[in-house]
C-alpha atoms as a PDB file:
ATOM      1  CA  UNK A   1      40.388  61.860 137.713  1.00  0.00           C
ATOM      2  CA  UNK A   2      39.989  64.665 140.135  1.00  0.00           C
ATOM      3  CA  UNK A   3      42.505  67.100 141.137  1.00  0.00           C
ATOM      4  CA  UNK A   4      42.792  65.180 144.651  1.00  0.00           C
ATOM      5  CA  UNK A   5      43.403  61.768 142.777  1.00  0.00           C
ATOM      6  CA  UNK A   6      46.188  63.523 140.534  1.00  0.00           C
ATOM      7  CA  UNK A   7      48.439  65.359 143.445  1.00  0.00           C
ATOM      8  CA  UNK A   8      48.221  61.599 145.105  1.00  0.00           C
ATOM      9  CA  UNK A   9      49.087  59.496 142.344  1.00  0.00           C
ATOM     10  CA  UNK A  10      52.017  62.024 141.133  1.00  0.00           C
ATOM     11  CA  UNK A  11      53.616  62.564 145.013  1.00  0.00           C
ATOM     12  CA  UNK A  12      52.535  66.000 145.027  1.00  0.00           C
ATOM     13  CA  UNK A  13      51.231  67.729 148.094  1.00  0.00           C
ATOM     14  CA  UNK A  14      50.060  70.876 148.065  1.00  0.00           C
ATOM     15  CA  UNK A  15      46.739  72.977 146.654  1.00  0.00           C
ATOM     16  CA  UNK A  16      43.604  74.546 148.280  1.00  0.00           C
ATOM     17  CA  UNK A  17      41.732  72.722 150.484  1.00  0.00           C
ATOM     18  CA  UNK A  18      38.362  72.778 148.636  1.00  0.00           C
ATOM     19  CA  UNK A  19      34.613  70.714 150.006  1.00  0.00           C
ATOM     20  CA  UNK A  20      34.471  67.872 148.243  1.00  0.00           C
ATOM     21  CA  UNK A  21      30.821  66.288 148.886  1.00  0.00           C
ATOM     22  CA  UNK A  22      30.277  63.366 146.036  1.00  0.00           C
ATOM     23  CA  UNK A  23      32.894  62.129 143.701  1.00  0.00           C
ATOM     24  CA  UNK A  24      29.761  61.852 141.752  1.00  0.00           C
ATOM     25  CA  UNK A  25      30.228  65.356 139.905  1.00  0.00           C
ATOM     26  CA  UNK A  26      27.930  66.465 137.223  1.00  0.00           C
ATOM     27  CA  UNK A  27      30.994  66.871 134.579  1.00  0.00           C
ATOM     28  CA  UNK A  28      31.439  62.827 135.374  1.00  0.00           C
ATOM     29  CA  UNK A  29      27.818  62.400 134.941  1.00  0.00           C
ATOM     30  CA  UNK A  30      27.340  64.219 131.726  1.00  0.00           C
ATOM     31  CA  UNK A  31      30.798  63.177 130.149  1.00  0.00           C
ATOM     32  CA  UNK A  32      30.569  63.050 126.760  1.00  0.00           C
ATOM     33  CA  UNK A  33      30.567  59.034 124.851  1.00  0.00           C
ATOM     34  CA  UNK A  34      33.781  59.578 123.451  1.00  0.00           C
ATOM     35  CA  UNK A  35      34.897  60.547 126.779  1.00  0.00           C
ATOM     36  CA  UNK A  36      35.762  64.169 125.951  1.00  0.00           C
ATOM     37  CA  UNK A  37      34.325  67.116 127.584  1.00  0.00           C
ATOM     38  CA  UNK A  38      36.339  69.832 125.509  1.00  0.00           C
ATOM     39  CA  UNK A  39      36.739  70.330 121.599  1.00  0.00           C
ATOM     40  CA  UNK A  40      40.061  72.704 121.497  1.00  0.00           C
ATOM     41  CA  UNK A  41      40.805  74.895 119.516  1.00  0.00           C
ATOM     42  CA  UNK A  42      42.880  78.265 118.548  1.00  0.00           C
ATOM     43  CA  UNK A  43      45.765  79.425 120.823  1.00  0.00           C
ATOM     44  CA  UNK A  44      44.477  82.837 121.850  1.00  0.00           C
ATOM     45  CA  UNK A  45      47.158  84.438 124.258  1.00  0.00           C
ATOM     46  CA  UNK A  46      50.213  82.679 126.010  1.00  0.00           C
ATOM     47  CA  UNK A  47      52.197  83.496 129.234  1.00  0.00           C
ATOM     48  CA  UNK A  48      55.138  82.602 131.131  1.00  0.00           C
ATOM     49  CA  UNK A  49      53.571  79.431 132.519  1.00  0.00           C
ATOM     50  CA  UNK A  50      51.183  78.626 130.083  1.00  0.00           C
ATOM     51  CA  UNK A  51      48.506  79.578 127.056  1.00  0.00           C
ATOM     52  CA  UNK A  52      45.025  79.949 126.635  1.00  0.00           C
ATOM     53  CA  UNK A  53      42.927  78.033 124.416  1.00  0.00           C
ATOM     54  CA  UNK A  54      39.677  78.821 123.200  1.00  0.00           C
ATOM     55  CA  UNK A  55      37.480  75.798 123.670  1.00  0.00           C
ATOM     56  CA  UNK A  56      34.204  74.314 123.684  1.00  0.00           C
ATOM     57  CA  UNK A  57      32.655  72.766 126.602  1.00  0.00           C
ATOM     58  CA  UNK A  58      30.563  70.048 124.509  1.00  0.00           C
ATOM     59  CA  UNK A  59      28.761  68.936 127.416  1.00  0.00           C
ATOM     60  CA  UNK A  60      27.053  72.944 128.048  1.00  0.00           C
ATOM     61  CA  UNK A  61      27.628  73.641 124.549  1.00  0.00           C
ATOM     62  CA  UNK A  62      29.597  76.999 125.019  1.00  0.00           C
ATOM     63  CA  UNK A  63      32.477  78.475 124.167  1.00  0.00           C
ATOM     64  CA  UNK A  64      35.201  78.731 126.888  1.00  0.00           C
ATOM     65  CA  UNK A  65      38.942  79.934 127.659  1.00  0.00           C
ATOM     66  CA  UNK A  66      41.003  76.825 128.878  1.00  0.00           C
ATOM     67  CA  UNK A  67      44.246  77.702 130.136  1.00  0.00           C
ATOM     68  CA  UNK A  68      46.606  75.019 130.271  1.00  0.00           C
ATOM     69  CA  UNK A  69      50.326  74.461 131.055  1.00  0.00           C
ATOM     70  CA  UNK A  70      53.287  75.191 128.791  1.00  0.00           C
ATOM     71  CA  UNK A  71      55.212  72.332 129.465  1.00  0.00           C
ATOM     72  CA  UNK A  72      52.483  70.033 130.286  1.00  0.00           C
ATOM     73  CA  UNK A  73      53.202  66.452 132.023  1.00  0.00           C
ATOM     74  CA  UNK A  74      56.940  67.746 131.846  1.00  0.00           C
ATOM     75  CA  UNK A  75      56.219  70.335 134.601  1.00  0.00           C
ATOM     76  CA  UNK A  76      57.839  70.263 138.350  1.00  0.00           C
ATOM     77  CA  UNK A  77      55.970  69.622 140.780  1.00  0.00           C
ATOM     78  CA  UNK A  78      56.286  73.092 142.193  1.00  0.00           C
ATOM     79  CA  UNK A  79      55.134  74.426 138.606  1.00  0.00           C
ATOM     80  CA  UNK A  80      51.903  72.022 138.872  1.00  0.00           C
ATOM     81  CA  UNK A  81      51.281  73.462 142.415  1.00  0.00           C
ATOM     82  CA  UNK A  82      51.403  76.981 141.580  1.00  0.00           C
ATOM     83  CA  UNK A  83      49.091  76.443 138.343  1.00  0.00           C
ATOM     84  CA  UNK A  84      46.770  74.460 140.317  1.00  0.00           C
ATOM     85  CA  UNK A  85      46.401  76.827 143.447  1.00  0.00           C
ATOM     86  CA  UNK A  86      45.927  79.617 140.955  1.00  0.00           C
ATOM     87  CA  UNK A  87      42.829  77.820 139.011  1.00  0.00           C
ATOM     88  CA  UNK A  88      41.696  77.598 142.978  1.00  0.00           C
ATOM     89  CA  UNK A  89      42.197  80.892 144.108  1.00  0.00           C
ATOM     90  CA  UNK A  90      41.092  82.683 141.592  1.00  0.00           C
ATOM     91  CA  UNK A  91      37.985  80.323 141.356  1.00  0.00           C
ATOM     92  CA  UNK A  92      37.019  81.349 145.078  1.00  0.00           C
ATOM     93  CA  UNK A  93      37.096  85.400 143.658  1.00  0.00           C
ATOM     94  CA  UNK A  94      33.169  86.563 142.702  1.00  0.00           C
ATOM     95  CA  UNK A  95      34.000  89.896 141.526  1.00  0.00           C
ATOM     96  CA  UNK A  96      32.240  91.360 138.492  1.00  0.00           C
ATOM     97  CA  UNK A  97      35.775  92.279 136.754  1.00  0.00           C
ATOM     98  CA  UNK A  98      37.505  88.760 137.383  1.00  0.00           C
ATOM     99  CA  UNK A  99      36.915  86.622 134.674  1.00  0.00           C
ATOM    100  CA  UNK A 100      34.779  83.343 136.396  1.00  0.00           C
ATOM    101  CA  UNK A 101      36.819  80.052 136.943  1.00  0.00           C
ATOM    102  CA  UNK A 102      34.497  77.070 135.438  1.00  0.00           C
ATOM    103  CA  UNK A 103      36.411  73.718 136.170  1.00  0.00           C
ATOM    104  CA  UNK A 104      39.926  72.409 137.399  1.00  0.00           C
ATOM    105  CA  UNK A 105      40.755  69.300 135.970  1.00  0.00           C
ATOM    106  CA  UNK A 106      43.325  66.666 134.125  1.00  0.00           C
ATOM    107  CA  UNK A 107      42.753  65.787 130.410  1.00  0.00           C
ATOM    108  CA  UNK A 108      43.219  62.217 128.934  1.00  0.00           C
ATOM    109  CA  UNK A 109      46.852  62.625 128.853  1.00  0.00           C
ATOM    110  CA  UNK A 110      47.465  63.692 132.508  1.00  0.00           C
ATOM    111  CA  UNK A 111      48.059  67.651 131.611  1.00  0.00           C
ATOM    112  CA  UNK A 112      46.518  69.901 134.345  1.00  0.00           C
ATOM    113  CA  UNK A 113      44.252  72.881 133.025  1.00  0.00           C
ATOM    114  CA  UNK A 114      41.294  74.839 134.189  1.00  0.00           C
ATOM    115  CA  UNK A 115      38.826  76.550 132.118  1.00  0.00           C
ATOM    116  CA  UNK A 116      36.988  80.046 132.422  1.00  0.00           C
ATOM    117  CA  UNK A 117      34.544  82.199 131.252  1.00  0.00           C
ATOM    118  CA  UNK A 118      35.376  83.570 127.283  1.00  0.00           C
ATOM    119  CA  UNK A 119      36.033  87.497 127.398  1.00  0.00           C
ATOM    120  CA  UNK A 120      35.927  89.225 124.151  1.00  0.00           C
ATOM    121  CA  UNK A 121      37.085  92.341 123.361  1.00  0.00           C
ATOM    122  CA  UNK A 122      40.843  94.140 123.365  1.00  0.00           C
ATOM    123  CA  UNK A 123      43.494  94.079 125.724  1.00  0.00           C
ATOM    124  CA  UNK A 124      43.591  96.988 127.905  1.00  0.00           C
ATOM    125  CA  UNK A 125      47.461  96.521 126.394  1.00  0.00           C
ATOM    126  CA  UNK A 126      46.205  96.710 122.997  1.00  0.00           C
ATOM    127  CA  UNK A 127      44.736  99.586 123.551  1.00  0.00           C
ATOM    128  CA  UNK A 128      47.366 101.037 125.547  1.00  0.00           C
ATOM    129  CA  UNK A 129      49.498 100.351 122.519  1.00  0.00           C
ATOM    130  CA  UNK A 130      47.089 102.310 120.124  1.00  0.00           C
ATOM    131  CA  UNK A 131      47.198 105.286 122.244  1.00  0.00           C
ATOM    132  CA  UNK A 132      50.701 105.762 122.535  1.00  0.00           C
ATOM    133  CA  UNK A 133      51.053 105.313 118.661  1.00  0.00           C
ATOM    134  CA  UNK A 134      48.338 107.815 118.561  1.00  0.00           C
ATOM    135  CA  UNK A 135      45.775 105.887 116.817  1.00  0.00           C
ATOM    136  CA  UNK A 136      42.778 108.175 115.741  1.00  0.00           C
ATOM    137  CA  UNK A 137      40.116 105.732 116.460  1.00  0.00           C
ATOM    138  CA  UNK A 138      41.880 104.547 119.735  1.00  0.00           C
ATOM    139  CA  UNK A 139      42.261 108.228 120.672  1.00  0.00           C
ATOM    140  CA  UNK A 140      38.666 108.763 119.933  1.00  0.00           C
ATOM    141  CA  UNK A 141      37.104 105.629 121.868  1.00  0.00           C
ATOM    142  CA  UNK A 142      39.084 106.018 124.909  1.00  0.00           C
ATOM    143  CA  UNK A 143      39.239 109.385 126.326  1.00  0.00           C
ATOM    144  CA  UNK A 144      40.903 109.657 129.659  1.00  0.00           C
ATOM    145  CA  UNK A 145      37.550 109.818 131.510  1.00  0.00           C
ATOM    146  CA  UNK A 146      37.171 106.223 129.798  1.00  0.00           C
ATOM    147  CA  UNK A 147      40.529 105.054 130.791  1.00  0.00           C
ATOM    148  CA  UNK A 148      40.063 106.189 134.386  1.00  0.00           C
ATOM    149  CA  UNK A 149      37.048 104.115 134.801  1.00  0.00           C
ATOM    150  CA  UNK A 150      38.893 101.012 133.603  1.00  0.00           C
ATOM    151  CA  UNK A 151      41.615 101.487 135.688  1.00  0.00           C
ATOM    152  CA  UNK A 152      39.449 101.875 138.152  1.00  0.00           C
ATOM    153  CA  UNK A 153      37.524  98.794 137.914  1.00  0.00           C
ATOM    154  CA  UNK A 154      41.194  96.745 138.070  1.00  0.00           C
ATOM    155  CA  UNK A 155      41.673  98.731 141.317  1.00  0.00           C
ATOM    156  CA  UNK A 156      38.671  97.238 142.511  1.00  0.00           C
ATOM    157  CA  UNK A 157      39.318  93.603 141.443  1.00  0.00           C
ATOM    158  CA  UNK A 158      42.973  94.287 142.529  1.00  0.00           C
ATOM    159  CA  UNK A 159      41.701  95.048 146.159  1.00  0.00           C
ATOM    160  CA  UNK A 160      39.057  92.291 146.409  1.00  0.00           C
ATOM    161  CA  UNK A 161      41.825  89.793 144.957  1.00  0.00           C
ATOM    162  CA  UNK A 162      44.295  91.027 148.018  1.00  0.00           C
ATOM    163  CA  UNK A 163      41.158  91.414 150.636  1.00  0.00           C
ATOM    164  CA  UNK A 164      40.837  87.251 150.048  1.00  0.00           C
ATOM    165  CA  UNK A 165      44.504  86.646 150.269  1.00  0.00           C
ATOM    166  CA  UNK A 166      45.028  88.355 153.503  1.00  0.00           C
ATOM    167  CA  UNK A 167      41.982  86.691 154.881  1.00  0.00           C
ATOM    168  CA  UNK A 168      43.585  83.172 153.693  1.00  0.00           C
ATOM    169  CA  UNK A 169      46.608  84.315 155.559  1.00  0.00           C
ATOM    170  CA  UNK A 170      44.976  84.882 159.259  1.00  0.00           C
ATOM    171  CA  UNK A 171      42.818  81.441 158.549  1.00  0.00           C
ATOM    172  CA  UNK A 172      46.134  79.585 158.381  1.00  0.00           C
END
């Protein structure tokens, strides 16, 4: 079921307008027999609206991040909306420090999610953390000329990220 197909058959207006050129799509093409395209796994972080997964796509045989929504089918429609236009969004941002948005879709039992590439590493609040508690080896691998260039680096995403909304705004 496409995203399209979903907002239709649950009332639900709303979304990016995205190209949509064949509902022949590769990840329909290469589905897997047992009609699964993910294996899930391990909750790795969770948010107000939702949690990340760690996942494998079993059709490109790599590991991914699938984000998916707290409440599931019980979401509003507003909820759904928002989720969805952010899988969209952030999908139309190339930008070396914005993690890639692979594929917007519905699972088996109607729950919205989108999955994206799988960053490794520590939270810049982990580390953050470390700091303040004055961590010798957190003190040690992040000098301030470190931190400056990461904060950097979000600066840049930041301004990219509000350089595509403002164009969305004078296209409306």
């Amino acid at each position: 079921m496409t995203i399209s197909q979903y907002l239709s058959a649950h009332d639900l207006e709303g979304g990016q307008e995205l190209a949509d050129d064949t509902n022949r799509t590769a990840s329909v093409l290469l589905e897997s027999e047992k009609g699964r395209k993910y294996a899930v796994g391990e909750l790795l972080a969770e948010g107000g609206m939702g949690g990340i997964l760690h996942a494998k796509d079993l059709n490109l045989r790599r590991q991914v991040a699938m984000k998916v929504m707290r409440q599931g089918t019980q979401a509003s429609g507003n909820d759904i909306l928002r989720f969805i236009e952010e899988a969209q969004v952030t999908g139309q941002l190339e930008h070396p420090n914005i993690v890639p948005v692979h594929e917007l879709g519905v699972d088996a039992t109607g729950n919205v999610f989108f999955t994206m590439k799988l960053v490794k590493g520590v939270t810049l609040r982990d580390i953050l953390k470390d700091l303040r508690a004055g961590k010798p080896e957190a003190v040690r691998d992040y000098p301030l000329a470190r931190l400056l260039t990461v904060f950097l680096k979000v600066c840049d995403a930041l301004a990219l990220a509000q350089q595509s909304c403002d164009l969305y705004t004078e296209l409306d």
